[in-house]
PDB file of N, CA and C in Angstrom:
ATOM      1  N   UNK A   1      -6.312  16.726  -1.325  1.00  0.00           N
ATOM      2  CA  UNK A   1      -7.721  16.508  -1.550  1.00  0.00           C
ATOM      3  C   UNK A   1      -7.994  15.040  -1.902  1.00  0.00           C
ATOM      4  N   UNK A   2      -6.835  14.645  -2.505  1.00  0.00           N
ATOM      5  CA  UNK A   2      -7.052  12.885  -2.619  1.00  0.00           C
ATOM      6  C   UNK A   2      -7.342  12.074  -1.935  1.00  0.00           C
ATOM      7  N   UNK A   3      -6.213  12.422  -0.727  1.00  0.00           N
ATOM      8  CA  UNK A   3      -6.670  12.055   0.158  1.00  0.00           C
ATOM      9  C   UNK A   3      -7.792  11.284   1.190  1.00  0.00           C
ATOM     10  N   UNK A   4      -8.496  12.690   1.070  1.00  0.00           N
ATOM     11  CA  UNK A   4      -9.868  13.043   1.363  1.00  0.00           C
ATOM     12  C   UNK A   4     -11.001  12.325   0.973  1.00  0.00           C
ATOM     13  N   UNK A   5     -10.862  12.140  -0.242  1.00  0.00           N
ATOM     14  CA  UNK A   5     -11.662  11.353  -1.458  1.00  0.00           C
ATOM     15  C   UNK A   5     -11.640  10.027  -0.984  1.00  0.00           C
ATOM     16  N   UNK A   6      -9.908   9.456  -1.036  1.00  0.00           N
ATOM     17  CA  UNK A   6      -9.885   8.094  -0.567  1.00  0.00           C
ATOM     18  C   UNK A   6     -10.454   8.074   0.394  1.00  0.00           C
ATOM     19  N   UNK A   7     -10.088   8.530   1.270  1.00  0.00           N
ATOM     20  CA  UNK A   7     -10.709   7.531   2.593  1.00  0.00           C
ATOM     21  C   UNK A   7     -12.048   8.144   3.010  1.00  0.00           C
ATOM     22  N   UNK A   8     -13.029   8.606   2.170  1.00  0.00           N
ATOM     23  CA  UNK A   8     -14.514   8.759   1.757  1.00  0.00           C
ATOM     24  C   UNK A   8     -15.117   7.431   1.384  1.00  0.00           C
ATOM     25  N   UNK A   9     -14.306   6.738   0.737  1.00  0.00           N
ATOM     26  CA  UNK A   9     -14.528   5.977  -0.271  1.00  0.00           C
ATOM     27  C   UNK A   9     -14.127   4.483   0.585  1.00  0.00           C
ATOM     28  N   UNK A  10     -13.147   5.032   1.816  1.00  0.00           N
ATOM     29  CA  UNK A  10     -12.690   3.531   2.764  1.00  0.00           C
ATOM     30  C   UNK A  10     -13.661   3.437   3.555  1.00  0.00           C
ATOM     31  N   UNK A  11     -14.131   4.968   4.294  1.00  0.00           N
ATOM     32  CA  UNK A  11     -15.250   4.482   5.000  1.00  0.00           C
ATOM     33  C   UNK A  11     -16.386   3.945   4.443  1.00  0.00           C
ATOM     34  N   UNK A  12     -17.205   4.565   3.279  1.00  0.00           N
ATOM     35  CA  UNK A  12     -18.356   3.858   2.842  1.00  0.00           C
ATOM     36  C   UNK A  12     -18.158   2.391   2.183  1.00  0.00           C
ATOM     37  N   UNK A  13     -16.615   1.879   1.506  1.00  0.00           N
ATOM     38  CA  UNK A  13     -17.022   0.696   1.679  1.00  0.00           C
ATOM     39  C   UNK A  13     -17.050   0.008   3.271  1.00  0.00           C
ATOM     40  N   UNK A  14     -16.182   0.109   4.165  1.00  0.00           N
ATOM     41  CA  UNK A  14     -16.076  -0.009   5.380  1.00  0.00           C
ATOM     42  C   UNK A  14     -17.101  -0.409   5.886  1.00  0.00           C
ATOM     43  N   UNK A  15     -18.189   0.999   5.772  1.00  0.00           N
ATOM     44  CA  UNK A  15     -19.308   1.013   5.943  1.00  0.00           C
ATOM     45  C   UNK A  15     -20.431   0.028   5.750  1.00  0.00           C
ATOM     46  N   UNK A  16     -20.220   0.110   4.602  1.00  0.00           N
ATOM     47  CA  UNK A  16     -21.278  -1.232   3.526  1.00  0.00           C
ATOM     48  C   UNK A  16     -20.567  -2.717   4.404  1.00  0.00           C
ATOM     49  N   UNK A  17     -19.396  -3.146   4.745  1.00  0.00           N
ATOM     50  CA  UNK A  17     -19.621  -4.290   5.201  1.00  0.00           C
ATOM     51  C   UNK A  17     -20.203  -4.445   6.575  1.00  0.00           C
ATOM     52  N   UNK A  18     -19.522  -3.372   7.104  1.00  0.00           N
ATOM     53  CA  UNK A  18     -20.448  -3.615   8.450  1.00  0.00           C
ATOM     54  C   UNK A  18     -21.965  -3.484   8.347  1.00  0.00           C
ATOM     55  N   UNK A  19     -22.929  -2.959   7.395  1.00  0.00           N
ATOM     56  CA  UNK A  19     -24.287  -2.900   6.930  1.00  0.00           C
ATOM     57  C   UNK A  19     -24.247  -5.320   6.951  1.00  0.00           C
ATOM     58  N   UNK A  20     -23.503  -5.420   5.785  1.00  0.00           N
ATOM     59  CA  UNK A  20     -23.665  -6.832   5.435  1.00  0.00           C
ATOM     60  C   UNK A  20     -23.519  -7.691   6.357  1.00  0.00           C
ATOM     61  N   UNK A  21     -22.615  -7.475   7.144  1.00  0.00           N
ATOM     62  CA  UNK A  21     -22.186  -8.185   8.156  1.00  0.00           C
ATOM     63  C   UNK A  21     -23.216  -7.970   9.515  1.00  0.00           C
ATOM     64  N   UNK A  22     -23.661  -7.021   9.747  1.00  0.00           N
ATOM     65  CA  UNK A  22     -24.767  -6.463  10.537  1.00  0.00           C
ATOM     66  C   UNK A  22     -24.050  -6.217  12.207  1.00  0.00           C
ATOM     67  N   UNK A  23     -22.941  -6.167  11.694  1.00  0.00           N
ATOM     68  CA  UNK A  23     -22.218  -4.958  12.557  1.00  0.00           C
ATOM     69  C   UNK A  23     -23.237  -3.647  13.298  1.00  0.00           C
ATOM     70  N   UNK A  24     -23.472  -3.183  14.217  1.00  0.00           N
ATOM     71  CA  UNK A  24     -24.205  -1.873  14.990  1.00  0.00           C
ATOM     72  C   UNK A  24     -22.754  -0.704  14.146  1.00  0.00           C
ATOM     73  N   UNK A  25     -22.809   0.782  14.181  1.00  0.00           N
ATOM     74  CA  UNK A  25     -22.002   0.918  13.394  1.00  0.00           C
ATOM     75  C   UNK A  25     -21.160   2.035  14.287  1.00  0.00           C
ATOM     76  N   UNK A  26     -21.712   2.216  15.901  1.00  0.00           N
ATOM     77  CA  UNK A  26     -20.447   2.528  16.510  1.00  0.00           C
ATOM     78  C   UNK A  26     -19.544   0.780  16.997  1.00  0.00           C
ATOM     79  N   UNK A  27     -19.087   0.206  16.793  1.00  0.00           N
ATOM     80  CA  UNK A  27     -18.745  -1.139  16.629  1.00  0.00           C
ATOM     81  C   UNK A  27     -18.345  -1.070  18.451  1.00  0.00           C
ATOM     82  N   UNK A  28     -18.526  -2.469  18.638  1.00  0.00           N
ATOM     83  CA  UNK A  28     -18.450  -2.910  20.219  1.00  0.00           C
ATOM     84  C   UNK A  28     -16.992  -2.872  19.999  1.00  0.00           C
ATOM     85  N   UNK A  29     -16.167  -2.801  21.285  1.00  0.00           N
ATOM     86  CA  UNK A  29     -14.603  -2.281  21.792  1.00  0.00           C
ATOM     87  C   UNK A  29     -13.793  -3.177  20.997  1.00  0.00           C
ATOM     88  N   UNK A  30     -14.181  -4.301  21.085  1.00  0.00           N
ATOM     89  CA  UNK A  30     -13.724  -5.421  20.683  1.00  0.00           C
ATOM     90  C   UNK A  30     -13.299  -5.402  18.623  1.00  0.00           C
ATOM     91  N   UNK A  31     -14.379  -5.253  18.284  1.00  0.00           N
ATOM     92  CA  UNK A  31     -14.537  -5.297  16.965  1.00  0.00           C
ATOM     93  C   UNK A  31     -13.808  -4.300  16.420  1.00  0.00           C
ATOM     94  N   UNK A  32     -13.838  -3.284  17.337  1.00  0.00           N
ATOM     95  CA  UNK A  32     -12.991  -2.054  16.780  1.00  0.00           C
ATOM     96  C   UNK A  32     -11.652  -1.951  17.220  1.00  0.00           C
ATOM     97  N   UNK A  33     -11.343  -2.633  18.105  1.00  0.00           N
ATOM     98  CA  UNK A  33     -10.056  -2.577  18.418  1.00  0.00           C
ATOM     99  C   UNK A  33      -9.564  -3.425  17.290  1.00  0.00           C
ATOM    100  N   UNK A  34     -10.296  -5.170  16.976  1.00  0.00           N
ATOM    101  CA  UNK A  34      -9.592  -5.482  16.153  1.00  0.00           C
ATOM    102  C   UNK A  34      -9.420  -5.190  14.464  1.00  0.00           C
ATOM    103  N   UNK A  35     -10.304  -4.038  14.142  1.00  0.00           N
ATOM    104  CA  UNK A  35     -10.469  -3.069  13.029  1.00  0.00           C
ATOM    105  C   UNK A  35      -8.948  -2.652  12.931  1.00  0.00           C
ATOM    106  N   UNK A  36      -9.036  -1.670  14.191  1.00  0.00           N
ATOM    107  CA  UNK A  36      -7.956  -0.983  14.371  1.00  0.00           C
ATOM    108  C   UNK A  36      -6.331  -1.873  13.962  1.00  0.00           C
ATOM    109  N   UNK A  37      -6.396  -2.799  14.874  1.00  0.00           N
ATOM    110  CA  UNK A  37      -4.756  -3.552  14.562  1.00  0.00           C
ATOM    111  C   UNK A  37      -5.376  -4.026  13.116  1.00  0.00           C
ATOM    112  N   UNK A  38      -5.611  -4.587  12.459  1.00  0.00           N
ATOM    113  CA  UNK A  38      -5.870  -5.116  11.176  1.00  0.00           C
ATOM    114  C   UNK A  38      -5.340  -3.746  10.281  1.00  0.00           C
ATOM    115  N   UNK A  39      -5.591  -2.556  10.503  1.00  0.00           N
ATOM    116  CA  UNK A  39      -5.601  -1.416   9.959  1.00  0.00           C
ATOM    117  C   UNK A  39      -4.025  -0.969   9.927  1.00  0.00           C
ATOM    118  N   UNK A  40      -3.338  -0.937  11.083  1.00  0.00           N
ATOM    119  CA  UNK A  40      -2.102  -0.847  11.416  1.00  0.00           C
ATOM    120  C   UNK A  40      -0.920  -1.632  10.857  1.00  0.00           C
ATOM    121  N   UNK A  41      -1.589  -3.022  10.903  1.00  0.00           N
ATOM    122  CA  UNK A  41      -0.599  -4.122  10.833  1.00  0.00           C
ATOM    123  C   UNK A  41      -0.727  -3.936   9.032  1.00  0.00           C
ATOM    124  N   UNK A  42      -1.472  -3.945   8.306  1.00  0.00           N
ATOM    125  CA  UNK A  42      -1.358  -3.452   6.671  1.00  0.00           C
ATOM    126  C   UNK A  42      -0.750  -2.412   6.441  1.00  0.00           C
ATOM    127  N   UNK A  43      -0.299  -1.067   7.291  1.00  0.00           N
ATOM    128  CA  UNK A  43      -0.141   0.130   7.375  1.00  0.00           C
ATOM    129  C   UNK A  43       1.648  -0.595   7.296  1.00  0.00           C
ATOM    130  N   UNK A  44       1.862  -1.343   8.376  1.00  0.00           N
ATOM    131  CA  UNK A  44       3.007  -1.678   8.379  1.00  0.00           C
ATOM    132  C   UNK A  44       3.796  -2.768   7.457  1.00  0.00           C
ATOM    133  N   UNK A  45       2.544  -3.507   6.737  1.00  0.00           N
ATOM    134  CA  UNK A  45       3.391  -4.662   5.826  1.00  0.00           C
ATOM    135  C   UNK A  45       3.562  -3.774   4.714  1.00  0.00           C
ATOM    136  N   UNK A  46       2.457  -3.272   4.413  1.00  0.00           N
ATOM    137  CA  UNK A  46       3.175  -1.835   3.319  1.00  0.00           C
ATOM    138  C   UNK A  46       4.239  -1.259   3.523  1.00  0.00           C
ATOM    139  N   UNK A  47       4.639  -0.681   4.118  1.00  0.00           N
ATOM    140  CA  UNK A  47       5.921  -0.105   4.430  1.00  0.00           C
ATOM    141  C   UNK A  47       6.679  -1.190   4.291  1.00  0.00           C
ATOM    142  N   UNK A  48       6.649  -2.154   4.822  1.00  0.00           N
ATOM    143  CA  UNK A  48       7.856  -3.235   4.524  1.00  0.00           C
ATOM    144  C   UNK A  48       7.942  -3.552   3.154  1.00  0.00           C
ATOM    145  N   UNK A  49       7.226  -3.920   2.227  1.00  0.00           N
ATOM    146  CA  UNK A  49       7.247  -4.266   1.091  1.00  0.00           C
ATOM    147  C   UNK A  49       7.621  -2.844   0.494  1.00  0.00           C
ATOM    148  N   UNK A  50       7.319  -1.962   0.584  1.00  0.00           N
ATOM    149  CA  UNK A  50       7.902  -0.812   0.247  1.00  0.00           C
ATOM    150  C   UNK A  50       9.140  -0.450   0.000  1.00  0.00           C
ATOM    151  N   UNK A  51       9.788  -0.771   1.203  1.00  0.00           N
ATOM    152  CA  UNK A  51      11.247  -0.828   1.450  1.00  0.00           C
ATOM    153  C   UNK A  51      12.029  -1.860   0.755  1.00  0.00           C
ATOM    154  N   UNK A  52      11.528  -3.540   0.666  1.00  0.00           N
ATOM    155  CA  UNK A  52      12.032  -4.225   0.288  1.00  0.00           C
ATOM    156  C   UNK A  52      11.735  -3.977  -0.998  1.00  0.00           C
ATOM    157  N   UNK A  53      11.127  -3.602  -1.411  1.00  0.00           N
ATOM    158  CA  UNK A  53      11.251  -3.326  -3.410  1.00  0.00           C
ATOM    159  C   UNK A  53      12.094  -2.181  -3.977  1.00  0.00           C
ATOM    160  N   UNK A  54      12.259  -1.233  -3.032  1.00  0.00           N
ATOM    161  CA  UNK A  54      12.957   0.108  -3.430  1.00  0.00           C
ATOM    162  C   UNK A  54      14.488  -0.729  -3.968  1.00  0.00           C
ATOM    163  N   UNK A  55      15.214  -0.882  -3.138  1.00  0.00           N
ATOM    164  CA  UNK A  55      16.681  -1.617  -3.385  1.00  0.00           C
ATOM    165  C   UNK A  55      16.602  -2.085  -4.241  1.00  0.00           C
ATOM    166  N   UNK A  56      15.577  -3.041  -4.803  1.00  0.00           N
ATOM    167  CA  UNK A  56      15.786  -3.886  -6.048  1.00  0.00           C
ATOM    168  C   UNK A  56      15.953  -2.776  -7.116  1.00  0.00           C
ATOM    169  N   UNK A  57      15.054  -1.788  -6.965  1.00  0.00           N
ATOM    170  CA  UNK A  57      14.777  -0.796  -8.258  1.00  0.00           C
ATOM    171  C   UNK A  57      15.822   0.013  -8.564  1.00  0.00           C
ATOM    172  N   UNK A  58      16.709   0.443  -7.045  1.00  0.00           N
ATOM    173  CA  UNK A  58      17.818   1.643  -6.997  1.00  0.00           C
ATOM    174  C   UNK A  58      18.735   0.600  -7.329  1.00  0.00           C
ATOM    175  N   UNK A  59      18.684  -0.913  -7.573  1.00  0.00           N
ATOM    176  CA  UNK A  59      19.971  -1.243  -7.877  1.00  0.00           C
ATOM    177  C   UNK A  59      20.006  -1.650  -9.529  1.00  0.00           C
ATOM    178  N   UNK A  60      18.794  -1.564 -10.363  1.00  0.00           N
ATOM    179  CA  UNK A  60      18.476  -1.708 -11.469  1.00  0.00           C
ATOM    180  C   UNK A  60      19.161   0.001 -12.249  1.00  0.00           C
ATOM    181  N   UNK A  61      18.737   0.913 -11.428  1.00  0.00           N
ATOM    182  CA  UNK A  61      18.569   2.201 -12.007  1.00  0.00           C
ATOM    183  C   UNK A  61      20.265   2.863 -12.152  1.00  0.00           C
ATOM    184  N   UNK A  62      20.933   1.944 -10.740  1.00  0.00           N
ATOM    185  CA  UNK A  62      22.743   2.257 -11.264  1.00  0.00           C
ATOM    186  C   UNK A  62      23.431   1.517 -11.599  1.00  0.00           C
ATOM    187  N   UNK A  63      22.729   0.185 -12.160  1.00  0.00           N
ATOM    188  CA  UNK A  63      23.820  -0.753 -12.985  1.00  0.00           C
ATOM    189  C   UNK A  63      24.102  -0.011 -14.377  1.00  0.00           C
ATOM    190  N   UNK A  64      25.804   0.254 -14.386  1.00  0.00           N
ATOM    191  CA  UNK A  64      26.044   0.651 -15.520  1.00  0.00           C
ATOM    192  C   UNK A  64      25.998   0.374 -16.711  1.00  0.00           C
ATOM    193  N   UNK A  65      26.188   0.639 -17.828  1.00  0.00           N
ATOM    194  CA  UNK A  65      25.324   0.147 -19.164  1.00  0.00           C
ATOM    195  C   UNK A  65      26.855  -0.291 -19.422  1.00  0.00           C
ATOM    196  N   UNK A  66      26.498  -1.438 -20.389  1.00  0.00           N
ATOM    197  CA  UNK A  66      28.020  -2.161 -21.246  1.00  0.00           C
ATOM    198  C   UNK A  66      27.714  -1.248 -22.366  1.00  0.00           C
ATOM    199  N   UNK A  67      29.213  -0.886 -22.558  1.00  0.00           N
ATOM    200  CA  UNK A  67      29.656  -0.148 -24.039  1.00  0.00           C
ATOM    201  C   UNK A  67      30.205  -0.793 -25.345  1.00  0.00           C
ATOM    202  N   UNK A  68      29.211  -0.654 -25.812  1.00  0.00           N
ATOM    203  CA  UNK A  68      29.748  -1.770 -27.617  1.00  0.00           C
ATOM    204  C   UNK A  68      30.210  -0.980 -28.473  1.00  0.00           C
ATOM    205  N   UNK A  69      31.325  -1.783 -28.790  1.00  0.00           N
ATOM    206  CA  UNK A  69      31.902  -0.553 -30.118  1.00  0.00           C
ATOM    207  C   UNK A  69      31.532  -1.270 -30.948  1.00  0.00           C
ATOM    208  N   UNK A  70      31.167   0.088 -31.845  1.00  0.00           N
ATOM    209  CA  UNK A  70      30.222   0.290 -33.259  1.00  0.00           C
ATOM    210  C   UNK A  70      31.370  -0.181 -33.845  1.00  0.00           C
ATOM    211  N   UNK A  71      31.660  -1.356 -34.886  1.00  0.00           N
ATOM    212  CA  UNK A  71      32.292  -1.396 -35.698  1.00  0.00           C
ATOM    213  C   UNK A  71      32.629  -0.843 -37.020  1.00  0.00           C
ATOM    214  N   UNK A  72      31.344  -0.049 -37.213  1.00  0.00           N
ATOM    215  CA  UNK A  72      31.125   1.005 -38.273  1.00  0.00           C
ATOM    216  C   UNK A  72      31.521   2.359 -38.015  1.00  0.00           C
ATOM    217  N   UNK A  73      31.734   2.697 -37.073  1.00  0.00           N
ATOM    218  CA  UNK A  73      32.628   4.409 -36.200  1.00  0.00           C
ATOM    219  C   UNK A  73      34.212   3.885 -36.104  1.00  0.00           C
ATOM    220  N   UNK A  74      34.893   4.690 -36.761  1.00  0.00           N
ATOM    221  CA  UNK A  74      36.396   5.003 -37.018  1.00  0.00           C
ATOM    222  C   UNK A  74      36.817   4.840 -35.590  1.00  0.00           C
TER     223      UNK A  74
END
């Protein structure tokens, strides 16, 4: 349902710029095609940055911990 919500919320801002911009709001081939790749190509730098941050995190999460001896435990 979040989803849903979000991209309620992508089209009406969406919406609102093409109002500002004075965009017609089935958009000429052009405008929408380049909507479209603009849309894709973020779709895909996300995923990349995605990927490139995971490793950093999975390699934080199995560095093993150093063991200090308590000089106060027998």
């Amino acid at each position: 349902m979040k989803l849903y919500l979000y991209s309620l919320g992508v089209g009406a801002l969406v919406g609102l710029i093409y109002g500002v911009l004075g965009v017609k709001s089935p958009a000429p081939p052009v405008v929408a095609l380049l909507g479209l790749l603009g849309m894709l190509g973020g779709e895909q730098l996300g995923t990349l940055l995605a990927q490139w941050r995971a490793p950093v995190q999975s390699e934080l999460a199995t560095t093993p911990t150093k063991k200090v001896a308590r000089p106060d435990i027998p």
